[in-house]
PDB file of N, CA and C in Angstrom:
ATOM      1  N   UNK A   1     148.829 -73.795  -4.751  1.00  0.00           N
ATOM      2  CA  UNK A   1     147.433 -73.863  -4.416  1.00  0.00           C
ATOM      3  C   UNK A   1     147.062 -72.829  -3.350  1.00  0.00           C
ATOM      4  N   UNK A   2     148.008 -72.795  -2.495  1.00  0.00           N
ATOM      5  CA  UNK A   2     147.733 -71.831  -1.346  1.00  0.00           C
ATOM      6  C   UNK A   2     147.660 -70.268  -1.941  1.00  0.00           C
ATOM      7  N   UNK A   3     148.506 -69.812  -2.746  1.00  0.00           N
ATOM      8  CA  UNK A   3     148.620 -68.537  -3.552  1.00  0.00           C
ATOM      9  C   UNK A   3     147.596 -68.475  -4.175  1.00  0.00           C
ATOM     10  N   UNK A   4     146.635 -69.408  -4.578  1.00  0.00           N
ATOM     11  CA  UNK A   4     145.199 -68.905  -5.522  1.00  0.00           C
ATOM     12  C   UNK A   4     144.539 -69.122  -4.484  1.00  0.00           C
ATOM     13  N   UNK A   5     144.180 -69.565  -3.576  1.00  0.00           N
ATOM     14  CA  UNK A   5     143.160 -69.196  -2.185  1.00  0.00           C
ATOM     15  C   UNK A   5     143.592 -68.354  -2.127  1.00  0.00           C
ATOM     16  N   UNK A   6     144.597 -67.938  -1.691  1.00  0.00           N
ATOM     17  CA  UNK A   6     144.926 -65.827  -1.467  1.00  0.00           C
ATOM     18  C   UNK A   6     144.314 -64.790  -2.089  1.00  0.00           C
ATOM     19  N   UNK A   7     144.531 -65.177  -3.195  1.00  0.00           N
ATOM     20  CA  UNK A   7     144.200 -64.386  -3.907  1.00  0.00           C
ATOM     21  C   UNK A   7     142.366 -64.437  -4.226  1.00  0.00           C
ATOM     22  N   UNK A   8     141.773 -65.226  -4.294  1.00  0.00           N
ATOM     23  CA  UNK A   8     140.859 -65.743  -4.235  1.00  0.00           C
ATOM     24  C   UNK A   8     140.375 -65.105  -3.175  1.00  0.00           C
ATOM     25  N   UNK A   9     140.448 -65.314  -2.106  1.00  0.00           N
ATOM     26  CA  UNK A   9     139.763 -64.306  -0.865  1.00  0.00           C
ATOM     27  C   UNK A   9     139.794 -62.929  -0.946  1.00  0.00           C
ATOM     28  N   UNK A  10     141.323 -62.430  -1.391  1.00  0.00           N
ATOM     29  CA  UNK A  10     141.648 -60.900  -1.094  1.00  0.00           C
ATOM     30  C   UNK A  10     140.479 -60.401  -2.179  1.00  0.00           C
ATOM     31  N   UNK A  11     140.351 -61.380  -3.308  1.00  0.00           N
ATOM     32  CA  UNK A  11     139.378 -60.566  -4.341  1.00  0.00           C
ATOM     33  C   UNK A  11     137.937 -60.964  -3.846  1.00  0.00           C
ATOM     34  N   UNK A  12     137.561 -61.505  -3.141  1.00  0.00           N
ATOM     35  CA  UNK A  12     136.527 -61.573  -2.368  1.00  0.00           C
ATOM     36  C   UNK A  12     136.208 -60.346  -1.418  1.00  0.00           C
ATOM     37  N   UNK A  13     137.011 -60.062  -0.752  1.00  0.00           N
ATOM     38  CA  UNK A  13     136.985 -58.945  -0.004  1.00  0.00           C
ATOM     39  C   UNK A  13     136.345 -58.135  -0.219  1.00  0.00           C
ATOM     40  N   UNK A  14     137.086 -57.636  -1.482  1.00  0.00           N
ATOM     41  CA  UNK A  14     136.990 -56.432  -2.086  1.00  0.00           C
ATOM     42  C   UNK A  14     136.171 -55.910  -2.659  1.00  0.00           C
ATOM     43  N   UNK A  15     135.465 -54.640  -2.761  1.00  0.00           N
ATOM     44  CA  UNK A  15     133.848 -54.326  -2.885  1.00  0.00           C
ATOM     45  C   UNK A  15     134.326 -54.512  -4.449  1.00  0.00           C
ATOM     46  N   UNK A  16     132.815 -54.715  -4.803  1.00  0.00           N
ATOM     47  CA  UNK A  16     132.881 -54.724  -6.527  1.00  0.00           C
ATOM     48  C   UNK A  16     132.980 -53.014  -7.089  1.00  0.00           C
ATOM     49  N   UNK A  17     132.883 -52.570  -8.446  1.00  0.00           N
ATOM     50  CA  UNK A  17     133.467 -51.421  -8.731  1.00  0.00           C
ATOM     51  C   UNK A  17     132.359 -50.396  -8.511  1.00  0.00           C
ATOM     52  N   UNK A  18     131.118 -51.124  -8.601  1.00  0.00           N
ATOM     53  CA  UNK A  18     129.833 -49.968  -8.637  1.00  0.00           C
ATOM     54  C   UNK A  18     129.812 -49.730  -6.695  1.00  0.00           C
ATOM     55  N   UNK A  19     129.869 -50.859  -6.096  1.00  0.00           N
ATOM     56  CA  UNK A  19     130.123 -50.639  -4.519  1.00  0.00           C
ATOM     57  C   UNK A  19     131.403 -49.702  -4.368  1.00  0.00           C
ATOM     58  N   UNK A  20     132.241 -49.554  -4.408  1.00  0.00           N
ATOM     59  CA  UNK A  20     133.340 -48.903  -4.264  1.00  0.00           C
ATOM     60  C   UNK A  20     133.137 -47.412  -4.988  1.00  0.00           C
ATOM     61  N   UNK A  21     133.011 -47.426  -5.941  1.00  0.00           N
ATOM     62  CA  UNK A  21     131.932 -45.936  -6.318  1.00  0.00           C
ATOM     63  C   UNK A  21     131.458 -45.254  -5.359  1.00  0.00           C
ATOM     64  N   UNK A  22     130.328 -46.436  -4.676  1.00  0.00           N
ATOM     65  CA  UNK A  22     129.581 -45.604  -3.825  1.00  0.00           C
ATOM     66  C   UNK A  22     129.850 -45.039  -2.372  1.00  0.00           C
ATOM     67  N   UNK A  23     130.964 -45.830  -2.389  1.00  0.00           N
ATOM     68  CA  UNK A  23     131.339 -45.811  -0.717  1.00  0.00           C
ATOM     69  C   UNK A  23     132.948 -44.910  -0.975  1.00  0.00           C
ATOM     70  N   UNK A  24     133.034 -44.410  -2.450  1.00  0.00           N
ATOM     71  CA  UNK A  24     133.242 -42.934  -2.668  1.00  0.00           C
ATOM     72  C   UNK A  24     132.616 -42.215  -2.486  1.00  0.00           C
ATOM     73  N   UNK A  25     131.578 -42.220  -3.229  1.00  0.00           N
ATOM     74  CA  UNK A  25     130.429 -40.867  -2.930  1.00  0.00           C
ATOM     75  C   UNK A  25     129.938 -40.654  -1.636  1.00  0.00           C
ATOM     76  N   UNK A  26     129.676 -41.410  -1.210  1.00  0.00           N
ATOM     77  CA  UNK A  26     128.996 -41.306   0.170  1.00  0.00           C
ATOM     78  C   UNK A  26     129.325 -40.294   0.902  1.00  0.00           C
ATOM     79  N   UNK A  27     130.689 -39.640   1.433  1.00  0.00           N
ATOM     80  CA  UNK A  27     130.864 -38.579   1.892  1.00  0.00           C
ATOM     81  C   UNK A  27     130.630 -37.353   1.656  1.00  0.00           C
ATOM     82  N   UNK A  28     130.854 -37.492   0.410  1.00  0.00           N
ATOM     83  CA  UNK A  28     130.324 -36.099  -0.781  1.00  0.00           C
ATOM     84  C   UNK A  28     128.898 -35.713  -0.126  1.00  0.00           C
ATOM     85  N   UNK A  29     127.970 -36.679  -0.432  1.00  0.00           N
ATOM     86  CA  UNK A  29     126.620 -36.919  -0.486  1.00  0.00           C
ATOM     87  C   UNK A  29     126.412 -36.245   1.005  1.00  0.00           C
ATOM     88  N   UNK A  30     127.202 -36.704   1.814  1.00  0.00           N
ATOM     89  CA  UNK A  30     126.329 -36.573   3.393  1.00  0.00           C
ATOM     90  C   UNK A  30     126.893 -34.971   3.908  1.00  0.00           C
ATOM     91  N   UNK A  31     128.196 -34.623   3.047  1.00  0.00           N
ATOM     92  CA  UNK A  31     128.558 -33.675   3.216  1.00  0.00           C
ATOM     93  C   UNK A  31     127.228 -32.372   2.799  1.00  0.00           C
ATOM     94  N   UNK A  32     126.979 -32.661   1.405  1.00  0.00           N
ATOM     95  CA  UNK A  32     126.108 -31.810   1.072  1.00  0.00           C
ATOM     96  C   UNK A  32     124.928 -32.075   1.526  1.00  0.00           C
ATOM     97  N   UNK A  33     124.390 -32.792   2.019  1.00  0.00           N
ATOM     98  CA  UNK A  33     123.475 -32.924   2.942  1.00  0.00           C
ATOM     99  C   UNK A  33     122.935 -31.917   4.406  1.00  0.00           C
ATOM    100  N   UNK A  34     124.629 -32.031   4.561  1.00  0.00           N
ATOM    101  CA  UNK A  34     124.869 -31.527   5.942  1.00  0.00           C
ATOM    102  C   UNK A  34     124.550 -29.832   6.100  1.00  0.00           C
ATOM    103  N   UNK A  35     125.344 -29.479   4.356  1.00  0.00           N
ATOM    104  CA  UNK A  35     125.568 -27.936   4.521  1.00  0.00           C
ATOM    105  C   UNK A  35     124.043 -27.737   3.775  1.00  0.00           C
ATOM    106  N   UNK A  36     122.640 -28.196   3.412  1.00  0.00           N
ATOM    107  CA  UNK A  36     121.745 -28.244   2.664  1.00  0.00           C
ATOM    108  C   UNK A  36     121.313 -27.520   3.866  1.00  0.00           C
ATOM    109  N   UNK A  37     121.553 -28.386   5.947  1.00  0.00           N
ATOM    110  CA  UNK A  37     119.940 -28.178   6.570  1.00  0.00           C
ATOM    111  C   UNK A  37     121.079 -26.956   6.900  1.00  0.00           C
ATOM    112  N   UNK A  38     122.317 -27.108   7.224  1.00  0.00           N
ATOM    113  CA  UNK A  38     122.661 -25.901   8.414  1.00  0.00           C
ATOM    114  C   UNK A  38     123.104 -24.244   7.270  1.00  0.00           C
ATOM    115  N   UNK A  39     123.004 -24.461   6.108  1.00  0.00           N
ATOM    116  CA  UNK A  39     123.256 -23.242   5.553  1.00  0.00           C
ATOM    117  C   UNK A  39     122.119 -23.357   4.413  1.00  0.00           C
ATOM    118  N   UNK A  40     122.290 -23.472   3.433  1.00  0.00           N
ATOM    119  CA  UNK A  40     120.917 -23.132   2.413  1.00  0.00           C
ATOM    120  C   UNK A  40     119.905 -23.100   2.636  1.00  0.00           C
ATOM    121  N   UNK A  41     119.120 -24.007   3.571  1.00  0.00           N
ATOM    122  CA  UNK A  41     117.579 -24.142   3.943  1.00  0.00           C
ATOM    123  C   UNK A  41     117.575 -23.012   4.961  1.00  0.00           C
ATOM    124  N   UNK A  42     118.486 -22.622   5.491  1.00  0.00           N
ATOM    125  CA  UNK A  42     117.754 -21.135   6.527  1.00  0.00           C
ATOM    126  C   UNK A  42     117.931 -20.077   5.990  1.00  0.00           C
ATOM    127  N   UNK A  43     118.529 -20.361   4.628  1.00  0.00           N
ATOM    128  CA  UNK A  43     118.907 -19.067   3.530  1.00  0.00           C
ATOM    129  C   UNK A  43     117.467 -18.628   3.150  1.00  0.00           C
ATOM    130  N   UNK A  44     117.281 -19.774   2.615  1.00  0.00           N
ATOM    131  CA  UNK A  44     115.905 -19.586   1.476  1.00  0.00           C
ATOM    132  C   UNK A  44     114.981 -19.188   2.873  1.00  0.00           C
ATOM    133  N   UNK A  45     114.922 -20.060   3.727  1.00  0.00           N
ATOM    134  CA  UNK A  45     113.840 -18.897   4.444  1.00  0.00           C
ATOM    135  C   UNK A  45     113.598 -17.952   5.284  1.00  0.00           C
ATOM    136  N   UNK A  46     115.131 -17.174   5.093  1.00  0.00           N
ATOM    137  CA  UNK A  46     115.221 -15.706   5.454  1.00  0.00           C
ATOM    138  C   UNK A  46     115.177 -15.046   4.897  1.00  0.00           C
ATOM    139  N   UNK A  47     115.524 -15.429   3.234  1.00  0.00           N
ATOM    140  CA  UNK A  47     114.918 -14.748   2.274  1.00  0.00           C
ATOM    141  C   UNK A  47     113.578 -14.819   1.771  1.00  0.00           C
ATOM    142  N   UNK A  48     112.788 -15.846   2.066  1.00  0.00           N
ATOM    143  CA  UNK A  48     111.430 -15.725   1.624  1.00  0.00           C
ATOM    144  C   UNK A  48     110.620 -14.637   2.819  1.00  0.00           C
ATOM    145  N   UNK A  49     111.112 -14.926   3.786  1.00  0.00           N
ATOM    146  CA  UNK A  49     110.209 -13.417   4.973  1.00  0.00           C
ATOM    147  C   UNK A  49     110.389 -12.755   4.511  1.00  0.00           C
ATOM    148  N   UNK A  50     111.859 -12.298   4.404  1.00  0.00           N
ATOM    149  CA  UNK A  50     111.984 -11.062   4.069  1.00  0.00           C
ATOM    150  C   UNK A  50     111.304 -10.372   2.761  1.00  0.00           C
ATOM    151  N   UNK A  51     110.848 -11.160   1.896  1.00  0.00           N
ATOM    152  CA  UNK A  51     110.296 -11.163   0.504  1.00  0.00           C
ATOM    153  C   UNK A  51     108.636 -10.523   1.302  1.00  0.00           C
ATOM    154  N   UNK A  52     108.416 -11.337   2.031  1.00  0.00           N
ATOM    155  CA  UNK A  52     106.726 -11.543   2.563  1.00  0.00           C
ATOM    156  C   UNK A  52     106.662  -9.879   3.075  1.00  0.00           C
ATOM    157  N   UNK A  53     108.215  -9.767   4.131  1.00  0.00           N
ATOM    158  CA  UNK A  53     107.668  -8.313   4.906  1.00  0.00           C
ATOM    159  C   UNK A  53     107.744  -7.273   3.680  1.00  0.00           C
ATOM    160  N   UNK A  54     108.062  -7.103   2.758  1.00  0.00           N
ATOM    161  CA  UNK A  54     108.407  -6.294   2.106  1.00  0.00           C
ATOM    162  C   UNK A  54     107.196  -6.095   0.808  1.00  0.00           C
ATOM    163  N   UNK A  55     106.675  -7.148   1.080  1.00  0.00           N
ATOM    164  CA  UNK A  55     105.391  -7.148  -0.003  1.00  0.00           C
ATOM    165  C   UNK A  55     104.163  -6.576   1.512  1.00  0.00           C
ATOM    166  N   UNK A  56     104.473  -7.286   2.087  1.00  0.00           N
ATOM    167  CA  UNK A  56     103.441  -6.651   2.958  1.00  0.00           C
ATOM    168  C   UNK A  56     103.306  -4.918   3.410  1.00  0.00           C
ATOM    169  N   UNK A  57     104.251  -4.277   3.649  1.00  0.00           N
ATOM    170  CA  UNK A  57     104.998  -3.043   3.527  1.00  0.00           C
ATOM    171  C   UNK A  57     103.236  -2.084   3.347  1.00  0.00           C
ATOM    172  N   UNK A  58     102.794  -1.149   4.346  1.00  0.00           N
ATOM    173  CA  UNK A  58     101.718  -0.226   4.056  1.00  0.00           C
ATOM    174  C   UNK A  58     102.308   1.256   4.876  1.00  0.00           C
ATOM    175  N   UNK A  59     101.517   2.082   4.239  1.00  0.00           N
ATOM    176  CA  UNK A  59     101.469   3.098   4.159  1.00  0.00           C
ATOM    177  C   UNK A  59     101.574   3.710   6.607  1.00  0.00           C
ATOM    178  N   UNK A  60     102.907   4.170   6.647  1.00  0.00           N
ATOM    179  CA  UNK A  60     102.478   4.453   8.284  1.00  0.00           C
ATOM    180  C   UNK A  60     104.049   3.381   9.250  1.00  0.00           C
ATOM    181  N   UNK A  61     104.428   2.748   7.940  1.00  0.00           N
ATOM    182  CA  UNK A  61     105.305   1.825   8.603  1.00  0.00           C
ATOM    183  C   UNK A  61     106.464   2.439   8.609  1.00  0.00           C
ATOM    184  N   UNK A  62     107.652   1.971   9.629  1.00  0.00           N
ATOM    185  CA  UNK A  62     108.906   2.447   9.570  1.00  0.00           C
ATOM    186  C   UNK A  62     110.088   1.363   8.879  1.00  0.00           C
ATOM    187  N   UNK A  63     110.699   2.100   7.835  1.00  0.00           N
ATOM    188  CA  UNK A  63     111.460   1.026   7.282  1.00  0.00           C
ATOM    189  C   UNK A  63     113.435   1.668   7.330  1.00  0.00           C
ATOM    190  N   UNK A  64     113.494   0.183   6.918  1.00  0.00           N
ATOM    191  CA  UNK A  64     114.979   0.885   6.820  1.00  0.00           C
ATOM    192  C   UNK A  64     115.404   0.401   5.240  1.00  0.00           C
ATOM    193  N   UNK A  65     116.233   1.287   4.705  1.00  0.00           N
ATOM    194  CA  UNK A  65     116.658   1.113   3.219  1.00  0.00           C
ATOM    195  C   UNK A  65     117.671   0.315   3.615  1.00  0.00           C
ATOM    196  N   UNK A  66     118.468  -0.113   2.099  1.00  0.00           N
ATOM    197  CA  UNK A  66     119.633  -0.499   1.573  1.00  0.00           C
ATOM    198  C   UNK A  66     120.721   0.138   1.949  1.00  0.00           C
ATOM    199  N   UNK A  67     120.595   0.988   2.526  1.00  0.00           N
ATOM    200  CA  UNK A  67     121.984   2.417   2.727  1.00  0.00           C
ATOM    201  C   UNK A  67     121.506   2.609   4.007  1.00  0.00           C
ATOM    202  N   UNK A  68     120.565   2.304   4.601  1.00  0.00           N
ATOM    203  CA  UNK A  68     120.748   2.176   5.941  1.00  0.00           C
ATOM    204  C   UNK A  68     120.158   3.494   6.709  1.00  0.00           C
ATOM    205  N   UNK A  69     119.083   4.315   6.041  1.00  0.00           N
ATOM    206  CA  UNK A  69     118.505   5.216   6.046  1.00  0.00           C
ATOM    207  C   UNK A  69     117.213   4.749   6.955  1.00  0.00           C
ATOM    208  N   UNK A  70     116.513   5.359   7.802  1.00  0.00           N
ATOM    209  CA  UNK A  70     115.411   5.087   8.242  1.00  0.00           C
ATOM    210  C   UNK A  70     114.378   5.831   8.185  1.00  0.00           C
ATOM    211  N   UNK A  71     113.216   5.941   7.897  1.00  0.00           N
ATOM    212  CA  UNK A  71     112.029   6.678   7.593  1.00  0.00           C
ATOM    213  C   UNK A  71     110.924   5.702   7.974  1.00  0.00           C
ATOM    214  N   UNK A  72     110.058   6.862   7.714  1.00  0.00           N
ATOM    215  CA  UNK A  72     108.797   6.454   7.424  1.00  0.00           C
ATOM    216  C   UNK A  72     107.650   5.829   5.995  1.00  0.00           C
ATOM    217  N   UNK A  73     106.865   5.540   5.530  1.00  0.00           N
ATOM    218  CA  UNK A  73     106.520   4.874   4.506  1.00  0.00           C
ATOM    219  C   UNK A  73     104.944   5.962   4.681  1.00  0.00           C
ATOM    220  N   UNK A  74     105.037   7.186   3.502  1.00  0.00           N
ATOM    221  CA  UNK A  74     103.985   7.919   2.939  1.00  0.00           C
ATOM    222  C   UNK A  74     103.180   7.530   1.985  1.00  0.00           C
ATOM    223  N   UNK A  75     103.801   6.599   0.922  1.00  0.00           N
ATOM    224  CA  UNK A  75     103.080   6.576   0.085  1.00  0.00           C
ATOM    225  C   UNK A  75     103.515   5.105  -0.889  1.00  0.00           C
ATOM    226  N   UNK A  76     102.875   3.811  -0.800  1.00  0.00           N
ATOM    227  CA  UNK A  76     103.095   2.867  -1.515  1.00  0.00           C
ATOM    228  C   UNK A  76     102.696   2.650  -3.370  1.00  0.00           C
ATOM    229  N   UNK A  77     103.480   2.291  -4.019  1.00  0.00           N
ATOM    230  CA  UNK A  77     103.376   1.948  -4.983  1.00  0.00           C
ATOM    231  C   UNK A  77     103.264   0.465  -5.296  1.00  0.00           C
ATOM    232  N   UNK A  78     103.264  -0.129  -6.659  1.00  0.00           N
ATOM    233  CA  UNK A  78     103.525  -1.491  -6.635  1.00  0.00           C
ATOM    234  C   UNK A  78     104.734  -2.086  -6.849  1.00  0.00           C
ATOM    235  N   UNK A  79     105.814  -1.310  -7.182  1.00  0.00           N
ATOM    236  CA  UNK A  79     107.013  -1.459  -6.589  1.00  0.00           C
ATOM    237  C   UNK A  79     108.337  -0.307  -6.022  1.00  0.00           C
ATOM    238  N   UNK A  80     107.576   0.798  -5.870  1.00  0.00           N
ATOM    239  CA  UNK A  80     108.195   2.057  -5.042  1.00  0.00           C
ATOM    240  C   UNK A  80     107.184   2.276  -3.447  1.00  0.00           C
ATOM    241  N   UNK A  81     108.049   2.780  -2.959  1.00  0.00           N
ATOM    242  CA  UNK A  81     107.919   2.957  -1.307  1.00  0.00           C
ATOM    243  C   UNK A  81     108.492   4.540  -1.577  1.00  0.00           C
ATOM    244  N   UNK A  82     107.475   5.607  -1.094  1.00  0.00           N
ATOM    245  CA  UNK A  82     107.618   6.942  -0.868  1.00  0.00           C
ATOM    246  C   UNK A  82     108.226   6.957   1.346  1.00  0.00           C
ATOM    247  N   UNK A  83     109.399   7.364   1.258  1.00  0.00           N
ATOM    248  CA  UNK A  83     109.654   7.123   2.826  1.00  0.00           C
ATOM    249  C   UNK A  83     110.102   8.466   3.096  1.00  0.00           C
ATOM    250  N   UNK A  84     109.398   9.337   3.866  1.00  0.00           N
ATOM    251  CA  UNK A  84     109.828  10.089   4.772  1.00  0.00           C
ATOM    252  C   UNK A  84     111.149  10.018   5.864  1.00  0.00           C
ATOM    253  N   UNK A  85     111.936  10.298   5.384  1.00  0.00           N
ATOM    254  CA  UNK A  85     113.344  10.466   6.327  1.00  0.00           C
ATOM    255  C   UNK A  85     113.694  11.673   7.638  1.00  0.00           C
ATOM    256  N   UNK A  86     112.976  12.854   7.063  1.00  0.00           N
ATOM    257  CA  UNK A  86     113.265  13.808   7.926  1.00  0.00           C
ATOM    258  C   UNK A  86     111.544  14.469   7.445  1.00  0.00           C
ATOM    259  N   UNK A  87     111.757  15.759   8.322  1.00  0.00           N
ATOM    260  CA  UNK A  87     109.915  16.172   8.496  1.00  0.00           C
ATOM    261  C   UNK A  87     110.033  16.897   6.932  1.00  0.00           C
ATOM    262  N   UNK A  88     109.564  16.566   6.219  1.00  0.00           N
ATOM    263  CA  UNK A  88     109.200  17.443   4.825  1.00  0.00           C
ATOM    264  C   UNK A  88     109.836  16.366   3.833  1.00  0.00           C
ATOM    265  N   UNK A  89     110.953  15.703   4.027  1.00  0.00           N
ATOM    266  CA  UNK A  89     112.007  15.196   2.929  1.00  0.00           C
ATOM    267  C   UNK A  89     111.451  14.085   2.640  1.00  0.00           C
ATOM    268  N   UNK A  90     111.237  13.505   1.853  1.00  0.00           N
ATOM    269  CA  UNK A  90     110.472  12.421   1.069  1.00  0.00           C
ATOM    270  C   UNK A  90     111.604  12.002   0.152  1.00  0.00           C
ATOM    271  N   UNK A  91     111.636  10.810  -0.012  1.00  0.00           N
ATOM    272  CA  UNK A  91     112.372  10.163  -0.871  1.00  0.00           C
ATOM    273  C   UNK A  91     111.555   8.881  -1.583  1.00  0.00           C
ATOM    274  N   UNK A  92     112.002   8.527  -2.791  1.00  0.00           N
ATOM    275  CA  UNK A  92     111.762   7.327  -3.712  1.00  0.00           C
ATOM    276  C   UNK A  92     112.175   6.317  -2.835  1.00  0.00           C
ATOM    277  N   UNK A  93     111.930   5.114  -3.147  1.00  0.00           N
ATOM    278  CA  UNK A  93     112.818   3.746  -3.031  1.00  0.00           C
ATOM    279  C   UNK A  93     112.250   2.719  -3.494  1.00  0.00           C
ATOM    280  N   UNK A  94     112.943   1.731  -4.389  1.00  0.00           N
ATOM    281  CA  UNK A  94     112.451   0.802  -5.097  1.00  0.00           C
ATOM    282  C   UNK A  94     111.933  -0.345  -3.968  1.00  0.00           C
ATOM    283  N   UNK A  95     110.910  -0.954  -3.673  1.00  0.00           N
ATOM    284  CA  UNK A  95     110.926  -1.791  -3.000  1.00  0.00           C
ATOM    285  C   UNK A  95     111.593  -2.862  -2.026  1.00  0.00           C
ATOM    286  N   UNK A  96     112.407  -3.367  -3.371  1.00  0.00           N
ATOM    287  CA  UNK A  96     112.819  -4.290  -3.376  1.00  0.00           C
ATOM    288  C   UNK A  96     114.364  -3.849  -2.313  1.00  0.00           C
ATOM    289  N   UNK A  97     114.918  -2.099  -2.242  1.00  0.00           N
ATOM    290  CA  UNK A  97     115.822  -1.978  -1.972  1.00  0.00           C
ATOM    291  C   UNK A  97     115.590  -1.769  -0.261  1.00  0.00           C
ATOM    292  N   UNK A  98     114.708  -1.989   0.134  1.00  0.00           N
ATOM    293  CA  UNK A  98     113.848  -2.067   1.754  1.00  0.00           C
ATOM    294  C   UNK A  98     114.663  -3.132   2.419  1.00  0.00           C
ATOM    295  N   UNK A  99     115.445  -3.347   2.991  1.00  0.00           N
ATOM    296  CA  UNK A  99     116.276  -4.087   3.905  1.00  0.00           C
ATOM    297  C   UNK A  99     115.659  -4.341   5.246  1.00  0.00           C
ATOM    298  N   UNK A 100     114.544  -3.936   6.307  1.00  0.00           N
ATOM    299  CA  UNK A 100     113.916  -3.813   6.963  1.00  0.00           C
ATOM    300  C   UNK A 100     112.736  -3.310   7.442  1.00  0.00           C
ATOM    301  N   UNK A 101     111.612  -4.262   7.748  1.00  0.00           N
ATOM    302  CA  UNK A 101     110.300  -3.364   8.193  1.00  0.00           C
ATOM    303  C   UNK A 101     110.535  -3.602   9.243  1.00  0.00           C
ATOM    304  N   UNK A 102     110.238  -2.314  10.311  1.00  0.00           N
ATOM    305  CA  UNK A 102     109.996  -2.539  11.640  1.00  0.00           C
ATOM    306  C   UNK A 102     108.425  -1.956  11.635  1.00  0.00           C
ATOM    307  N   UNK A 103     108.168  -2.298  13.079  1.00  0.00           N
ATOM    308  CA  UNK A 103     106.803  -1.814  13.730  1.00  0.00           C
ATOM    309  C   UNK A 103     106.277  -0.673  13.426  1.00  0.00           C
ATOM    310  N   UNK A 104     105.334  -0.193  13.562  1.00  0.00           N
ATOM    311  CA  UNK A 104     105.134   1.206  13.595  1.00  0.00           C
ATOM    312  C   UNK A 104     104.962   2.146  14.767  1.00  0.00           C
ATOM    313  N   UNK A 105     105.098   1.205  15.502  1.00  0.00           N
ATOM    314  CA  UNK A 105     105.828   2.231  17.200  1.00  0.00           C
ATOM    315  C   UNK A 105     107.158   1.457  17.522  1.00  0.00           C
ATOM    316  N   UNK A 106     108.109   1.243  16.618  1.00  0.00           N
ATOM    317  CA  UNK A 106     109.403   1.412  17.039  1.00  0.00           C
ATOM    318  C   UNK A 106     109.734   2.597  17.440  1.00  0.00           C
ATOM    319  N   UNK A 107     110.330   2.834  18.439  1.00  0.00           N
ATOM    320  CA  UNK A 107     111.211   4.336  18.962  1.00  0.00           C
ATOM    321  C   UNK A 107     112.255   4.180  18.679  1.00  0.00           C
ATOM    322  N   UNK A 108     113.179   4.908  18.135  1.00  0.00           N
ATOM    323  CA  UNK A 108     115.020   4.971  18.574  1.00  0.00           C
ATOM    324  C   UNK A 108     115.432   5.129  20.123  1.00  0.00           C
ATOM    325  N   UNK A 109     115.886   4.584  20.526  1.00  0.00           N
ATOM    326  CA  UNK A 109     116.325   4.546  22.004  1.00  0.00           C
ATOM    327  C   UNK A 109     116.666   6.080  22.982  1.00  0.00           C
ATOM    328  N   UNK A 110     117.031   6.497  21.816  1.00  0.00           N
ATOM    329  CA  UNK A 110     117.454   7.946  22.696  1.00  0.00           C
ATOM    330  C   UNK A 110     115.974   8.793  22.674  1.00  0.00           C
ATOM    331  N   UNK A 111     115.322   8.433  22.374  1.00  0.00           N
ATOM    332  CA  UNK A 111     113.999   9.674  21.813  1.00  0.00           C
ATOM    333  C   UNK A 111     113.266   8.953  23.310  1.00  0.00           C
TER     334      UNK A 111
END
């Protein structure tokens, strides 16, 4: 009699199978939770500025390319940027390949 109260309790205890499921998942869950606020959500909105400065992008601004080139911005298209690099030299660049707008009185430090 005492051995089926034992047993009887220990299976009492014990979460049922859909509870025990969950209190598997649960870590999963809070894990991805976790990496949702401190990595993806400041992804998406460093990539959406950066989307904004780059649509915003006019004619007079100083940008920096993909390759890390810096110029000026002569002549906008709806998805090319004409950028002055040196006095006469003009170059293409696809928009999208604009890695940085700065100000238009940024200086380089040594100048």
């Amino acid at each position: 009699m005492t051995h089926f109260l034992l047993t009887t309790a220990a299976a009492a205890a014990q979460p049922s199978g859909t509870a025990a499921f969950f209190l598997q998942i649960f870590p999963l869950l809070l894990i991805f939770v976790i990496f949702y606020f401190l990595l993806i959500r400041p992804q998406q909105k460093r990539a959406r500025e950066h989307q904004q400065a780059i649509a915003a992008v006019k004619k007079g601004d100083e940008v920096v390319t993909g390759g890390g080139i810096r110029g000026k911005v002569t002549k906008i298209t709806e998805d090319e940027a004409e950028v002055e690099i040196a006095q006469g030299v003009r170059v293409r660049v696809v928009k999208g390949m604009l890695s940085q707008v700065l100000s238009k009185n940024a200086k380089p430090a040594n100048d």
